[in-house]
Protein backbone atom coordinates (compact mmCIF):
# COMPACT_ATOMS: atom_id res chain seq x y z
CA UNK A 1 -4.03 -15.47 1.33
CA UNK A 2 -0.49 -16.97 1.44
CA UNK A 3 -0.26 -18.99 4.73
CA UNK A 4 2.95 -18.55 5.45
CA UNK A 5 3.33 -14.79 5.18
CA UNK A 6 -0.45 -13.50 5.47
CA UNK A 7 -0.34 -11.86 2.25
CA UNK A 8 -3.25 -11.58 -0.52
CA UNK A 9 -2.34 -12.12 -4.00
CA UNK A 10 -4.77 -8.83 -4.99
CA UNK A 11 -4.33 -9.71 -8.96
CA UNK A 12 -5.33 -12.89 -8.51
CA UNK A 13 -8.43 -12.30 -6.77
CA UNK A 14 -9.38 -9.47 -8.59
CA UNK A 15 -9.32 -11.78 -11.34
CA UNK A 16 -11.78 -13.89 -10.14
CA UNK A 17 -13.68 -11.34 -9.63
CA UNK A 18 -15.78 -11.81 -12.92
CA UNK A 19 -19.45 -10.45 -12.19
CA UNK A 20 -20.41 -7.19 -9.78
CA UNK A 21 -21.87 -10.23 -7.75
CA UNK A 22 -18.38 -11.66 -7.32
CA UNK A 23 -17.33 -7.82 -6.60
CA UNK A 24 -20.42 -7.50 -3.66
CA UNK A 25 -19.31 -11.11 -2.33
CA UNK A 26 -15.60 -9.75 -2.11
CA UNK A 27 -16.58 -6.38 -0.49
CA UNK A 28 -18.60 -7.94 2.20
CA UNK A 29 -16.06 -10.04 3.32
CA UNK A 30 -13.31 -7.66 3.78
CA UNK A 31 -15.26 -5.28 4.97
CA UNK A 32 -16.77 -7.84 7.40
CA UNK A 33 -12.85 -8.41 8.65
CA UNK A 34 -12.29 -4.76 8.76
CA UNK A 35 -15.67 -4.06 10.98
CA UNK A 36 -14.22 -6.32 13.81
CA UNK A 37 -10.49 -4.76 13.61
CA UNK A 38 -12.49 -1.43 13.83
CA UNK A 39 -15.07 -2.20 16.65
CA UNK A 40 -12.08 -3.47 18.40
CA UNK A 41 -10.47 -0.23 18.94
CA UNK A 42 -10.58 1.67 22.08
CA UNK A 43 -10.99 5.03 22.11
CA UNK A 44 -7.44 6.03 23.20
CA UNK A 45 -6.03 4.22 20.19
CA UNK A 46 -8.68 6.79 18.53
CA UNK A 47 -6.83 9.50 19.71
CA UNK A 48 -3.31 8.08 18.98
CA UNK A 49 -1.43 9.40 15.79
CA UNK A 50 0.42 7.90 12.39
CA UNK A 51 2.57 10.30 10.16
CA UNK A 52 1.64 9.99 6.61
CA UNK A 53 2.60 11.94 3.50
CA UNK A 54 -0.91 12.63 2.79
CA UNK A 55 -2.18 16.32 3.16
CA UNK A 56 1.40 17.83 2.83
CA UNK A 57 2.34 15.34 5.15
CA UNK A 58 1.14 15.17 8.75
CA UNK A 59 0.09 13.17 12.03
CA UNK A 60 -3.05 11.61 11.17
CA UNK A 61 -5.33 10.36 14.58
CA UNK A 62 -6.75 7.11 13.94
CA UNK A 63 -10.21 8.52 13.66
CA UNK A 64 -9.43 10.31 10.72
CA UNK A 65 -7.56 7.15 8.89
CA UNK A 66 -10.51 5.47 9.51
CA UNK A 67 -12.70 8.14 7.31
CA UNK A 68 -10.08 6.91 3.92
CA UNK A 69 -12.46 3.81 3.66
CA UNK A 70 -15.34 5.87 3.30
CA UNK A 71 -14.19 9.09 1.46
CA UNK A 72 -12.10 6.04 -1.04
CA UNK A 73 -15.29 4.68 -2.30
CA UNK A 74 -16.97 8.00 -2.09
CA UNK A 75 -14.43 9.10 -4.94
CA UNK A 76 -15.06 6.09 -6.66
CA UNK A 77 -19.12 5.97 -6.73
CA UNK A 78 -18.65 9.25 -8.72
CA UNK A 79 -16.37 8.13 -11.09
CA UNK A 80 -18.31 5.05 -11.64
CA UNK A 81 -21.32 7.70 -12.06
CA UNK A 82 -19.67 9.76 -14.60
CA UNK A 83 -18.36 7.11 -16.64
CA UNK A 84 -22.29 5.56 -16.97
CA UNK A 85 -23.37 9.31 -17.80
CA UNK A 86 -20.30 9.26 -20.37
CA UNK A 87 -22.44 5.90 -21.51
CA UNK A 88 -25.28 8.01 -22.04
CA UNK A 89 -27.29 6.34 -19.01
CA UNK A 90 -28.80 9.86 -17.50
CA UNK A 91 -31.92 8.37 -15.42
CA UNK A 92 -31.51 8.29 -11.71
CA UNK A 93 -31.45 4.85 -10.40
């Protein structure tokens, strides 16, 4: 992360990313950092609304923006899935 302005160079660490061991290591760090911004919010802020152009474009509460995360890598497992199927790996592991 740059120091001065708090950004991640994302190519750069995805390039180090060279082994799904490197890819666990990086997930369970940012999602460590993204379990204590969550736990941290109240329920109010729950409640409390961003307008995004997902959907057709609409308020979004907080609560749902937090389901992205989850429905994101939900989207991915089965692409990941049908790709190894595409591989010709059909057992269930």
């Amino acid at each position: 992360m740059d120091a001065l302005t708090g950004e991640h160079n994302w190519t750069q660490m995805r390039e180090a990313w060279k082994t799904v061991n490197d890819c666990k290591e990086a997930f369970l760090t940012h999602f460590a950092q993204w379990e204590v911004y969550v736990l941290a919010m109240s329920n109010s802020k729950l409640e409390e609304t961003k307008w995004l152009p997902f959907n057709g474009g609409r308020d979004h509460t907080f609560l749902e923006l937090l389901e992205y995360p989850r429905w994101n890598a939900t989207y991915h497992l089965g692409q990941v899935a049908y790709i190894q199927t595409l591989y010709g790996d059909k057992e269930m592991h």
